[in-house]
ModelCIF file with pLDDT and N, C-alpha, C, O atoms, coordinates in Angstrom:
data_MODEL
#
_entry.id   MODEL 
#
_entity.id                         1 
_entity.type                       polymer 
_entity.pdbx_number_of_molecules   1 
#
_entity_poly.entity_id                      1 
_entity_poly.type                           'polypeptide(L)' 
_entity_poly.nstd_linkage                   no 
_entity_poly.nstd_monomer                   no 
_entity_poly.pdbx_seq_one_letter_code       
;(UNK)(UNK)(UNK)(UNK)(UNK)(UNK)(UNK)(UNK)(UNK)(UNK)(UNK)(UNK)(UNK)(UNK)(UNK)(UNK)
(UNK)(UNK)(UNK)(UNK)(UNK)(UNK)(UNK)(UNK)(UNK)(UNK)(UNK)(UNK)(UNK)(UNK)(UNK)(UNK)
(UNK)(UNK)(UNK)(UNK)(UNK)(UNK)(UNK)(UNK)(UNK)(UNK)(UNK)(UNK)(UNK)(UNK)(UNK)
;
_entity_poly.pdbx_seq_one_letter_code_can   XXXXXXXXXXXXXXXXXXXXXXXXXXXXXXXXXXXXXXXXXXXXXXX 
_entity_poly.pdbx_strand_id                 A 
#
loop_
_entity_poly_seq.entity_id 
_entity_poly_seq.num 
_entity_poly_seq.mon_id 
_entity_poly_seq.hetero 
1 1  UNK n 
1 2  UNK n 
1 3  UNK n 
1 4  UNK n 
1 5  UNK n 
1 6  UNK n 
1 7  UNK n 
1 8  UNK n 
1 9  UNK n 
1 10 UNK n 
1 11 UNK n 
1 12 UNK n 
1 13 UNK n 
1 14 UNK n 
1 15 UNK n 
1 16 UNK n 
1 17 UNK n 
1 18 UNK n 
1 19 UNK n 
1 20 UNK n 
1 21 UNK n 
1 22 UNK n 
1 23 UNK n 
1 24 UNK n 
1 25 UNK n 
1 26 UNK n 
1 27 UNK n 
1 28 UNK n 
1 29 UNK n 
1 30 UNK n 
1 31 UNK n 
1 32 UNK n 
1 33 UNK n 
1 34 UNK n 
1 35 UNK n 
1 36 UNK n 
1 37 UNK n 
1 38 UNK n 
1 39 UNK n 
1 40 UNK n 
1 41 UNK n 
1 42 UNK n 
1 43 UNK n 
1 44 UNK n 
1 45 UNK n 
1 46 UNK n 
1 47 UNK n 
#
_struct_asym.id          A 
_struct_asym.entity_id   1 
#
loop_
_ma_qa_metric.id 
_ma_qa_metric.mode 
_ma_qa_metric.name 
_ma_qa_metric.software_group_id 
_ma_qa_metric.type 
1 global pLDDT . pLDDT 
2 local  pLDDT . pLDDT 
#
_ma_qa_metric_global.metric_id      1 
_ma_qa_metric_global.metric_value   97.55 
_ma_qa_metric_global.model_id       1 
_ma_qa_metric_global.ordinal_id     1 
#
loop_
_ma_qa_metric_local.label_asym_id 
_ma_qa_metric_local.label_comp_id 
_ma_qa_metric_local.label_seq_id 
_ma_qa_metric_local.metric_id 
_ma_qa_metric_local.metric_value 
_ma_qa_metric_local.model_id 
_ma_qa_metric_local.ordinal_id 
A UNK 1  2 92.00 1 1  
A UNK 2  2 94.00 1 2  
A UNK 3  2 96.00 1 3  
A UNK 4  2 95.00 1 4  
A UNK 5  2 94.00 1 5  
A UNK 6  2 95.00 1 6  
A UNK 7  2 96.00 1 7  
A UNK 8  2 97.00 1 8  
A UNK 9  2 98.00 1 9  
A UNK 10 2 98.00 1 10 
A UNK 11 2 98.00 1 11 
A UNK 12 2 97.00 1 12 
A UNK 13 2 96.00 1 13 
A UNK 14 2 97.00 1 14 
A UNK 15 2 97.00 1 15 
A UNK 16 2 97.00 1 16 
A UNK 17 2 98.00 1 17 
A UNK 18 2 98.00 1 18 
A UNK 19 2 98.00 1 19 
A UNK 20 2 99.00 1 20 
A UNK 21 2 99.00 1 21 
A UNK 22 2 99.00 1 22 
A UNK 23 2 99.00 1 23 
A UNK 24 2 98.00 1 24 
A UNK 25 2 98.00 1 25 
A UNK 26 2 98.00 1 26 
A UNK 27 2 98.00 1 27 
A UNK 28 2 98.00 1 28 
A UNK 29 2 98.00 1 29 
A UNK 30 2 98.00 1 30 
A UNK 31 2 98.00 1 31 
A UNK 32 2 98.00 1 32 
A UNK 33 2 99.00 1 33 
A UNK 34 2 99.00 1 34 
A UNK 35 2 99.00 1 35 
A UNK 36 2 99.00 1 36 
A UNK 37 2 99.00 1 37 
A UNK 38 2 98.00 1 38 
A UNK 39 2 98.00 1 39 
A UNK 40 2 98.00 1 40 
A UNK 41 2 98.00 1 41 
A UNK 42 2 98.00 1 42 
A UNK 43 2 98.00 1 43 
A UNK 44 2 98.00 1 44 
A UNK 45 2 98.00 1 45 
A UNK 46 2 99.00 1 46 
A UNK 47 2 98.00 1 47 
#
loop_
_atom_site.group_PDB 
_atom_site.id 
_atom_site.type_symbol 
_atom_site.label_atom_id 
_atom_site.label_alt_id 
_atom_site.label_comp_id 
_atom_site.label_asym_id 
_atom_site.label_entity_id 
_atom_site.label_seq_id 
_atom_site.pdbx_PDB_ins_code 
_atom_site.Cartn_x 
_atom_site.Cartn_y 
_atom_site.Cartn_z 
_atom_site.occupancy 
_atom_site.B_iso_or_equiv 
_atom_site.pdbx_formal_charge 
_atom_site.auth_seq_id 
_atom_site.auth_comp_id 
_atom_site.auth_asym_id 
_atom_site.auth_atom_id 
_atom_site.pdbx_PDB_model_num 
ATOM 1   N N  . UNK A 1 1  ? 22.331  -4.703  -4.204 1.00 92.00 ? 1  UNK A N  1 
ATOM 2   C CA . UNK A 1 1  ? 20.953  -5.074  -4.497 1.00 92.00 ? 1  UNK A CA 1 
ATOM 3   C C  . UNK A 1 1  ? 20.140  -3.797  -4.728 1.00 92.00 ? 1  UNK A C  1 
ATOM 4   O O  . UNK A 1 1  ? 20.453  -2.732  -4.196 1.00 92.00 ? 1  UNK A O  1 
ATOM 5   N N  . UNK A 1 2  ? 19.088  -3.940  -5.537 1.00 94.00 ? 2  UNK A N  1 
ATOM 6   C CA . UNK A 1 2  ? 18.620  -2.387  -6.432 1.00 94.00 ? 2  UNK A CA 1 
ATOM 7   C C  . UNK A 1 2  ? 17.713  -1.653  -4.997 1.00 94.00 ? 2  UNK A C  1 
ATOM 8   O O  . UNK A 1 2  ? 17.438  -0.461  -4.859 1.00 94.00 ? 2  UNK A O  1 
ATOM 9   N N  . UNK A 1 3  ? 17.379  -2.822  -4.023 1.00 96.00 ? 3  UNK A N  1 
ATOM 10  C CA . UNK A 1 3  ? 16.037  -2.120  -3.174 1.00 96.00 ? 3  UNK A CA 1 
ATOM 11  C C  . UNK A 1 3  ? 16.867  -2.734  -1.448 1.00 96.00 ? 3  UNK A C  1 
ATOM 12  O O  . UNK A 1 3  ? 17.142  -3.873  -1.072 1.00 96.00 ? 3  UNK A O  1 
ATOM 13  N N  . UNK A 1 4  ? 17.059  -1.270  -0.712 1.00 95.00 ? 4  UNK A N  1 
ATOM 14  C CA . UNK A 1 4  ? 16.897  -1.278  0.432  1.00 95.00 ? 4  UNK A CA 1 
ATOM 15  C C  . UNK A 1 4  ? 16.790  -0.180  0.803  1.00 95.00 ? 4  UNK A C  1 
ATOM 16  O O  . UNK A 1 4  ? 16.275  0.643   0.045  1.00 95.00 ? 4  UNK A O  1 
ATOM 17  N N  . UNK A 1 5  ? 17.354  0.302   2.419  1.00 94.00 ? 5  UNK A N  1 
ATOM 18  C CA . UNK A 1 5  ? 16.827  1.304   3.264  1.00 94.00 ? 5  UNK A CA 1 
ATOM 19  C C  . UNK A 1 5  ? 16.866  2.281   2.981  1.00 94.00 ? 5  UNK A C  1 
ATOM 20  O O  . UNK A 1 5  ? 16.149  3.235   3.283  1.00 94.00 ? 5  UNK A O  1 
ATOM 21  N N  . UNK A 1 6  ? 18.096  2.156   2.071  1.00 95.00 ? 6  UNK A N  1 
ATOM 22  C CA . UNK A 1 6  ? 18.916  3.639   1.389  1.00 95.00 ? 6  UNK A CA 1 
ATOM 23  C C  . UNK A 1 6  ? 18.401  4.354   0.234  1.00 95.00 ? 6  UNK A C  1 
ATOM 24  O O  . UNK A 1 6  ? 18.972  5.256   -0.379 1.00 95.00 ? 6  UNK A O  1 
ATOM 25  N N  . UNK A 1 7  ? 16.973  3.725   -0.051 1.00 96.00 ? 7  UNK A N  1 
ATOM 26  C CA . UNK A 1 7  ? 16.739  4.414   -1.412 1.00 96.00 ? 7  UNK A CA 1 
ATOM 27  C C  . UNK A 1 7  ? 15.347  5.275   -0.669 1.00 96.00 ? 7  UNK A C  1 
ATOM 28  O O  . UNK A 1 7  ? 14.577  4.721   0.116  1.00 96.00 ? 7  UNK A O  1 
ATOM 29  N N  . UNK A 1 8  ? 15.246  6.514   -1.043 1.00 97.00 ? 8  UNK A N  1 
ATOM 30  C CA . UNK A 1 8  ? 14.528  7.182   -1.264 1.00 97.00 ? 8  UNK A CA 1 
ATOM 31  C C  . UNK A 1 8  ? 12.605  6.640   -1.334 1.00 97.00 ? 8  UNK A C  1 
ATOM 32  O O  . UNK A 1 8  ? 11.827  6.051   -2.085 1.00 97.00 ? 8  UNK A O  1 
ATOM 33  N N  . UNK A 1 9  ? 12.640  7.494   0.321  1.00 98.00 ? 9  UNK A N  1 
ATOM 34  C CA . UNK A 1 9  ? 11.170  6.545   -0.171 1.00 98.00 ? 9  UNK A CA 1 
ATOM 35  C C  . UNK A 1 9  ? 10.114  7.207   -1.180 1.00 98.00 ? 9  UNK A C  1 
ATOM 36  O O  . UNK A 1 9  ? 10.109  8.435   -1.272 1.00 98.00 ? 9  UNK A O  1 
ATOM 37  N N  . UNK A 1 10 ? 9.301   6.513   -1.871 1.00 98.00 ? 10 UNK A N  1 
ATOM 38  C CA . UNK A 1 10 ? 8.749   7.069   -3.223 1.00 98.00 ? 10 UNK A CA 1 
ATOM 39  C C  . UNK A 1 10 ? 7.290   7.274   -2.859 1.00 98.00 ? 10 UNK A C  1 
ATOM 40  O O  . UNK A 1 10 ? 6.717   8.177   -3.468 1.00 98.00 ? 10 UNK A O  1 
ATOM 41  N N  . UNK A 1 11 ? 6.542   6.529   -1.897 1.00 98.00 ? 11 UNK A N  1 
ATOM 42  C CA . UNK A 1 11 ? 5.093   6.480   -1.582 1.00 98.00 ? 11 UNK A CA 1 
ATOM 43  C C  . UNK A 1 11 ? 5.221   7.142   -0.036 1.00 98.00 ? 11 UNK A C  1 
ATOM 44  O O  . UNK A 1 11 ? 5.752   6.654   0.962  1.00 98.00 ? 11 UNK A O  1 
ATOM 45  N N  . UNK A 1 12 ? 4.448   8.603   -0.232 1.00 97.00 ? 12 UNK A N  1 
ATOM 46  C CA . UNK A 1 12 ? 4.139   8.658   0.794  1.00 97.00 ? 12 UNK A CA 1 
ATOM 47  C C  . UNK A 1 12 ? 2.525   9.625   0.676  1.00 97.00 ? 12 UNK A C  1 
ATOM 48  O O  . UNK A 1 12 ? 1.968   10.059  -0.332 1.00 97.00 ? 12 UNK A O  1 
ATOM 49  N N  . UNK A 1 13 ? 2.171   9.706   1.929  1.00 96.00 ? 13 UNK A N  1 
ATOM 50  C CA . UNK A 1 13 ? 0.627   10.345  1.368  1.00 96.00 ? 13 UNK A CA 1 
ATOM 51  C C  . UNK A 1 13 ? 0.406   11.116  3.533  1.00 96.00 ? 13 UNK A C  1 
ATOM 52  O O  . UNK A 1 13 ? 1.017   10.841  4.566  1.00 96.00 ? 13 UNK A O  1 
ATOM 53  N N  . UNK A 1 14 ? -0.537  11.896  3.278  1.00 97.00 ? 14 UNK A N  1 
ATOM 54  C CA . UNK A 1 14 ? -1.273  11.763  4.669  1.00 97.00 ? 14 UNK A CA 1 
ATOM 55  C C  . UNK A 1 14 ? -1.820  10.973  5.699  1.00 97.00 ? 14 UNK A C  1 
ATOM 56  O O  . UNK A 1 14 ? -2.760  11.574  6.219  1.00 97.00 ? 14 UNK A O  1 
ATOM 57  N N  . UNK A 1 15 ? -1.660  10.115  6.091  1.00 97.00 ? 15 UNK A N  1 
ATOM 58  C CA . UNK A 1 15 ? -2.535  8.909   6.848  1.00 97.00 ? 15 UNK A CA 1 
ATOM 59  C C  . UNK A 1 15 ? -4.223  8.970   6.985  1.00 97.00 ? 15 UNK A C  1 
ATOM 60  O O  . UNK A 1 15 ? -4.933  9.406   7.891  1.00 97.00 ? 15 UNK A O  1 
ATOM 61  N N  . UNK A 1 16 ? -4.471  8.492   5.995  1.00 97.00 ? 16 UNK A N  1 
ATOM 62  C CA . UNK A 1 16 ? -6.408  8.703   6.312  1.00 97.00 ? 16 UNK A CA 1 
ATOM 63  C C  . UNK A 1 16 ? -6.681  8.692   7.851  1.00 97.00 ? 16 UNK A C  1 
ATOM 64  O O  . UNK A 1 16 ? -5.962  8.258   8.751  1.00 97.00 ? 16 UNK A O  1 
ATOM 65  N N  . UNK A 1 17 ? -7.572  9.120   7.898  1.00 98.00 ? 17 UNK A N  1 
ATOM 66  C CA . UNK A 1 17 ? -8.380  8.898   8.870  1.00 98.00 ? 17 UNK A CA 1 
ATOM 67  C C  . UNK A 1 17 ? -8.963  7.609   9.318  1.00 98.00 ? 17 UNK A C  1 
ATOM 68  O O  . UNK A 1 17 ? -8.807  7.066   10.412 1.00 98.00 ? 17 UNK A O  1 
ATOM 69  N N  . UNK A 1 18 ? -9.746  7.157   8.176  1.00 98.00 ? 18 UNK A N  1 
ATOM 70  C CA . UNK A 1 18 ? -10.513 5.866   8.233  1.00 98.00 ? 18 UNK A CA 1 
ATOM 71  C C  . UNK A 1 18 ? -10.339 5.404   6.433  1.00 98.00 ? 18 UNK A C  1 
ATOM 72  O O  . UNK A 1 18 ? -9.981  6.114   5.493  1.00 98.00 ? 18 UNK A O  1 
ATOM 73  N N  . UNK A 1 19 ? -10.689 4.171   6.449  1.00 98.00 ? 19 UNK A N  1 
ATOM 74  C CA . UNK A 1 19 ? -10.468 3.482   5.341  1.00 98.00 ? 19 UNK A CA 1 
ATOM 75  C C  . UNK A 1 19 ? -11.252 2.298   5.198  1.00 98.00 ? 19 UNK A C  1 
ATOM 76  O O  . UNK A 1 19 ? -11.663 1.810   6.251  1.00 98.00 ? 19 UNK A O  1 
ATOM 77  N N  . UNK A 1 20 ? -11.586 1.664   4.008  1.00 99.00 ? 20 UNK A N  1 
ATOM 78  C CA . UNK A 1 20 ? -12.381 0.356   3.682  1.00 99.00 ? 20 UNK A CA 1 
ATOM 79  C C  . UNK A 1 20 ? -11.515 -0.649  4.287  1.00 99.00 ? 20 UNK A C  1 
ATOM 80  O O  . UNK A 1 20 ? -11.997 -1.666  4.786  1.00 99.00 ? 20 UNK A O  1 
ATOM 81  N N  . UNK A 1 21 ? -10.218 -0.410  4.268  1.00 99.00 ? 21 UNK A N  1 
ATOM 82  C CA . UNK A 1 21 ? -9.353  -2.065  4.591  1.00 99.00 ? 21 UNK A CA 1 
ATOM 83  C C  . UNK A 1 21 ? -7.812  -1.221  4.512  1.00 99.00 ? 21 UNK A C  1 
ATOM 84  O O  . UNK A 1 21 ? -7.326  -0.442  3.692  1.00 99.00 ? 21 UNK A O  1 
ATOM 85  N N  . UNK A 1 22 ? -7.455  -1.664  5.486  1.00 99.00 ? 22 UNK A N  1 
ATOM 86  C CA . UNK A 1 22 ? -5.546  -1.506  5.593  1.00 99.00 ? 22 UNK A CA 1 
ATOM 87  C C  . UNK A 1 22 ? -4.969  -2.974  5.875  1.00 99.00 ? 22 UNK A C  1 
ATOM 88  O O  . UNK A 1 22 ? -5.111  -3.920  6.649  1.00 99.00 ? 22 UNK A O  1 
ATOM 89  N N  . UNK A 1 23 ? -3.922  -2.398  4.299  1.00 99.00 ? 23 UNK A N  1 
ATOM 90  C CA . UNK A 1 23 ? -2.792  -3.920  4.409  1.00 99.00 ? 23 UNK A CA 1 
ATOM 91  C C  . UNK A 1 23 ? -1.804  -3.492  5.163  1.00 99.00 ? 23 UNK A C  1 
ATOM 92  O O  . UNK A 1 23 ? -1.412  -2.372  5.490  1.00 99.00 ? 23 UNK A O  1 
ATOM 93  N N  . UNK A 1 24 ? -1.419  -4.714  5.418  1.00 98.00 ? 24 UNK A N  1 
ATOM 94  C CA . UNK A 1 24 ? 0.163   -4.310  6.047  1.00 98.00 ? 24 UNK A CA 1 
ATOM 95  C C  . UNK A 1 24 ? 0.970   -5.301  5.506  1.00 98.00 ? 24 UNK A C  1 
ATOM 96  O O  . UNK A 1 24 ? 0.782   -6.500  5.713  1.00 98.00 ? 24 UNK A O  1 
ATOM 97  N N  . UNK A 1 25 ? 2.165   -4.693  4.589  1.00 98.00 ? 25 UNK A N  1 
ATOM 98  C CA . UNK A 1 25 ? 2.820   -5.131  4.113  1.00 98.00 ? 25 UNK A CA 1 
ATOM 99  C C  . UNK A 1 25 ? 2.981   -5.329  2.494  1.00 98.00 ? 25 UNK A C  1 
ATOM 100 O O  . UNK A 1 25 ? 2.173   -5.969  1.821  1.00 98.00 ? 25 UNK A O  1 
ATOM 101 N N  . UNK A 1 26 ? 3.968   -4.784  2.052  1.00 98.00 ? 26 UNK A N  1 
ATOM 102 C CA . UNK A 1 26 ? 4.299   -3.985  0.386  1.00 98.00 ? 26 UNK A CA 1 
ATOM 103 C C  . UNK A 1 26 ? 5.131   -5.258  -0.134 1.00 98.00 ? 26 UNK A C  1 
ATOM 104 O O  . UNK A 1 26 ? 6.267   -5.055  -0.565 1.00 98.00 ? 26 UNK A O  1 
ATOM 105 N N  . UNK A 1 27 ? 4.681   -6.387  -0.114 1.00 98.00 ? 27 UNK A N  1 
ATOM 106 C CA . UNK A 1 27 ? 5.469   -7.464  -1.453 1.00 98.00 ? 27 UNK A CA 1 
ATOM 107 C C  . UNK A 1 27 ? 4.450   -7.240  -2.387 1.00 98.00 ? 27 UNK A C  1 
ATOM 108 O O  . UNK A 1 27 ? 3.760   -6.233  -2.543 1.00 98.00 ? 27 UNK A O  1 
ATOM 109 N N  . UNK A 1 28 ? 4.441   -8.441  -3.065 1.00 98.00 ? 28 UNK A N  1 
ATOM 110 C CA . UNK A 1 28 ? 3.523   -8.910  -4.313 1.00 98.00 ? 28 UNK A CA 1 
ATOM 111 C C  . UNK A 1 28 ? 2.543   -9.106  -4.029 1.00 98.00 ? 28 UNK A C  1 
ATOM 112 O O  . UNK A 1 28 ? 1.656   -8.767  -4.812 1.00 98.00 ? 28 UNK A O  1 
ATOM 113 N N  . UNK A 1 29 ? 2.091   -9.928  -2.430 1.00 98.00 ? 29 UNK A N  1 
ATOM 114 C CA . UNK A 1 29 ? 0.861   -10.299 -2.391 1.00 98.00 ? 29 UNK A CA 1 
ATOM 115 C C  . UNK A 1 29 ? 0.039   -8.954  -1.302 1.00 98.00 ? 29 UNK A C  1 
ATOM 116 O O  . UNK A 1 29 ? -1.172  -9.023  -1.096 1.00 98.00 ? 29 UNK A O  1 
ATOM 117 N N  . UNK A 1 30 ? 0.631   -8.159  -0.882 1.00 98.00 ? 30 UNK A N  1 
ATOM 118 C CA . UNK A 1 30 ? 0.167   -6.954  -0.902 1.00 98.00 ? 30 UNK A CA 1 
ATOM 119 C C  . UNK A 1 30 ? -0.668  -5.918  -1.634 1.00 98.00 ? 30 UNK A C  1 
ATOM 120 O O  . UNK A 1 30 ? -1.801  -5.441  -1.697 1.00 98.00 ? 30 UNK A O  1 
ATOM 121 N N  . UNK A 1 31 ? 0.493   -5.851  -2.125 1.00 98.00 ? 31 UNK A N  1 
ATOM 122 C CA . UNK A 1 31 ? 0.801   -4.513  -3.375 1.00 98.00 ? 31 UNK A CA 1 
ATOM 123 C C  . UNK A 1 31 ? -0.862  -5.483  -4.717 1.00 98.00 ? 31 UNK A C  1 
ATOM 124 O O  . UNK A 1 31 ? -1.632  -4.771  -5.362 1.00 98.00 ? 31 UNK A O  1 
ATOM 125 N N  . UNK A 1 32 ? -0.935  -7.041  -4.743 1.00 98.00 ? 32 UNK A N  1 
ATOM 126 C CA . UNK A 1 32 ? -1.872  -6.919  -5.799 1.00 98.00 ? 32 UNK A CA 1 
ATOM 127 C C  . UNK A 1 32 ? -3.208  -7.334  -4.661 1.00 98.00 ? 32 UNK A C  1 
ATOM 128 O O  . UNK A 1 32 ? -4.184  -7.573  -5.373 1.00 98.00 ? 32 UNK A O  1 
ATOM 129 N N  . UNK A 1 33 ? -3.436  -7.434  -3.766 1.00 99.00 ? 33 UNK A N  1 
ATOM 130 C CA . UNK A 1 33 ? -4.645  -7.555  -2.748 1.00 99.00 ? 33 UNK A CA 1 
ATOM 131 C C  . UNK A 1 33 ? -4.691  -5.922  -2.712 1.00 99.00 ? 33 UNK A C  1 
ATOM 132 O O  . UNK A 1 33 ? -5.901  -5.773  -2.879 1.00 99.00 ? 33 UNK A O  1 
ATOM 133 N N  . UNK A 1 34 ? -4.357  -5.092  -2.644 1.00 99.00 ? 34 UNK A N  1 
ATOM 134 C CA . UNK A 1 34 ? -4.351  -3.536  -2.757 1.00 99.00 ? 34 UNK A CA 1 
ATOM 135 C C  . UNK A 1 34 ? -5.122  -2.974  -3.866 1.00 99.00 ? 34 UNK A C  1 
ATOM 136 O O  . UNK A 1 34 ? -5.917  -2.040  -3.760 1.00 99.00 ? 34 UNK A O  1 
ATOM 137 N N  . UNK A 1 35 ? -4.715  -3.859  -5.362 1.00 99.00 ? 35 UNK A N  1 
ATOM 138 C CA . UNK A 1 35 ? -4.724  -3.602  -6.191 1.00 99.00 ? 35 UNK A CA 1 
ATOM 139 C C  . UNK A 1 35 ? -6.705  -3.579  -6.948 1.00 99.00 ? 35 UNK A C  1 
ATOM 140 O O  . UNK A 1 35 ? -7.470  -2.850  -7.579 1.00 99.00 ? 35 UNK A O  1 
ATOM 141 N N  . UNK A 1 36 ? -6.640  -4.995  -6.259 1.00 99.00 ? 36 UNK A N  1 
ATOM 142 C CA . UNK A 1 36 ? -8.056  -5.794  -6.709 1.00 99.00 ? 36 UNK A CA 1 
ATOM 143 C C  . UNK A 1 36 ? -8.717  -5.344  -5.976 1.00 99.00 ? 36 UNK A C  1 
ATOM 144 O O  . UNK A 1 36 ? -9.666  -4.875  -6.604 1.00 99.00 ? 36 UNK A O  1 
ATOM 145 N N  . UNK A 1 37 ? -8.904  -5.058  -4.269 1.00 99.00 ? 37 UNK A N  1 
ATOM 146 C CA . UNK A 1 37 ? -9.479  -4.746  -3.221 1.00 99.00 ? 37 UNK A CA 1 
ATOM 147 C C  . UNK A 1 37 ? -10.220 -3.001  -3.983 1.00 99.00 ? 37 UNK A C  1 
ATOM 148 O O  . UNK A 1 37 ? -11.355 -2.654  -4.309 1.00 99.00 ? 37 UNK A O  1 
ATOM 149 N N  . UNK A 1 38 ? -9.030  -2.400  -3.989 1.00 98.00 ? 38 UNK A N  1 
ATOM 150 C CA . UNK A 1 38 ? -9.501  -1.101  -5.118 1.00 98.00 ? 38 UNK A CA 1 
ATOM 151 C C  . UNK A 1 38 ? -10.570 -1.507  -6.396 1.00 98.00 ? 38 UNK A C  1 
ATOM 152 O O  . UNK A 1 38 ? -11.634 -0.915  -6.582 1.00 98.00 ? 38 UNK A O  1 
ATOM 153 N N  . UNK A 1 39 ? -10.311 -2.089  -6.829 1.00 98.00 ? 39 UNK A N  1 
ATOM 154 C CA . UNK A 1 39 ? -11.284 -2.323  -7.924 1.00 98.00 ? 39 UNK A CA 1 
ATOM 155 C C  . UNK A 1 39 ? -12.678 -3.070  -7.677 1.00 98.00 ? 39 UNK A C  1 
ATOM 156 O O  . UNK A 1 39 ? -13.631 -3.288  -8.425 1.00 98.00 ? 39 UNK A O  1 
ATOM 157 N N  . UNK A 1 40 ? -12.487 -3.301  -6.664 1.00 98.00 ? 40 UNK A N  1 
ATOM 158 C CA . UNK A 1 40 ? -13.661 -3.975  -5.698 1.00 98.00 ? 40 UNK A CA 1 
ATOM 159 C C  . UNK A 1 40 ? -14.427 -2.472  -5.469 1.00 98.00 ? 40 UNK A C  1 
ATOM 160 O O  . UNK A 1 40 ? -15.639 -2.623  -5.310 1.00 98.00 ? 40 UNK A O  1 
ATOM 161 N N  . UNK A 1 41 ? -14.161 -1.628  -5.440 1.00 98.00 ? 41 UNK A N  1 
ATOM 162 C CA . UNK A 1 41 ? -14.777 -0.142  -4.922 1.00 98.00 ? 41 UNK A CA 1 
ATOM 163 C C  . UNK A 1 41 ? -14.040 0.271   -3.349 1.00 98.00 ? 41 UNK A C  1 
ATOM 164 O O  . UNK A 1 41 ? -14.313 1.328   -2.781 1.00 98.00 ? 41 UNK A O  1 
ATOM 165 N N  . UNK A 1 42 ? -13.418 -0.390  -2.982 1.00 98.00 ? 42 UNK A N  1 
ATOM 166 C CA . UNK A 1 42 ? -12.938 -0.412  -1.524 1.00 98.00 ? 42 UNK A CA 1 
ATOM 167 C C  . UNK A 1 42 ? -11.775 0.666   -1.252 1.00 98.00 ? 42 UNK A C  1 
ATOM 168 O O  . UNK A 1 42 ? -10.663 0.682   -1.781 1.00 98.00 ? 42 UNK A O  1 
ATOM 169 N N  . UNK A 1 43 ? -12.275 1.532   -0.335 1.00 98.00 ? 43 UNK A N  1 
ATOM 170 C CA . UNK A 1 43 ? -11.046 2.504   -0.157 1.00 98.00 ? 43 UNK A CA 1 
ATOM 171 C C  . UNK A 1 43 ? -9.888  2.121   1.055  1.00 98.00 ? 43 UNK A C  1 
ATOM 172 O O  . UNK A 1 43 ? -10.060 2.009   2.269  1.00 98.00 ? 43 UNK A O  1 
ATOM 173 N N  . UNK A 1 44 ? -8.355  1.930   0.049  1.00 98.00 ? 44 UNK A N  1 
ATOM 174 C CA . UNK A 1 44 ? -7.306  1.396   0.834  1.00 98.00 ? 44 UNK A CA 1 
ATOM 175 C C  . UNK A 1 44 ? -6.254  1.688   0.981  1.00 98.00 ? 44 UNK A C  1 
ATOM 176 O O  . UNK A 1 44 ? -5.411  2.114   0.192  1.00 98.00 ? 44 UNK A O  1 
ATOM 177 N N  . UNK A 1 45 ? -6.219  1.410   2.341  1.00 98.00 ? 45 UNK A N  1 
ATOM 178 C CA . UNK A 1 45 ? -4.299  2.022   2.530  1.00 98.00 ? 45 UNK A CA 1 
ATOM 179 C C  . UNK A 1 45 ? -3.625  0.955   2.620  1.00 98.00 ? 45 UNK A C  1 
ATOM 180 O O  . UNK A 1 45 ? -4.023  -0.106  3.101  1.00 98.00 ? 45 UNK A O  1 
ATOM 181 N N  . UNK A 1 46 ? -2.183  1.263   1.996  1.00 99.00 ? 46 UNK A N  1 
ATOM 182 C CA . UNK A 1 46 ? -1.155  -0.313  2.277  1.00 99.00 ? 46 UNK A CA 1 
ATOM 183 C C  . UNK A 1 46 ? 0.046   0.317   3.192  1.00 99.00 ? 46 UNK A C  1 
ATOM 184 O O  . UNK A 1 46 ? 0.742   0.991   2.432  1.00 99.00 ? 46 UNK A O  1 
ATOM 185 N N  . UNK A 1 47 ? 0.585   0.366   4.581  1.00 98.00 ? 47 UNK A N  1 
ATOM 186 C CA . UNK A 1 47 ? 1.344   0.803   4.976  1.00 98.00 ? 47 UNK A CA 1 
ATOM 187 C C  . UNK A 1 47 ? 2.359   -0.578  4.938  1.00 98.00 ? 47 UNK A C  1 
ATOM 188 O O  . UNK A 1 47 ? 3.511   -0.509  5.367  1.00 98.00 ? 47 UNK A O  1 
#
């Protein structure tokens, strides 16, 4: 299968400090609530 533990992780960053909104959790409905939330003006982390 193309995605598990073994691949190289690709996103990583510093851990803010503080933030508009933290998701938790990287599927689809994550990754596009991340997406829109940003375009909302909202500053976000998705761990």
């Amino acid at each position: 299968f193309p995605i598990s533990d073994a691949n190289p992780i690709e996103h990583s960053a510093a851990l803010p400090e503080r933030v508009d909104v933290v998701i938790i959790g990287g599927g689809i409905i994550g990754v596009s609530a991340a997406i829109y939330l940003n375009r909302l003006g909202q500053r976000v982390v998705l761990l």
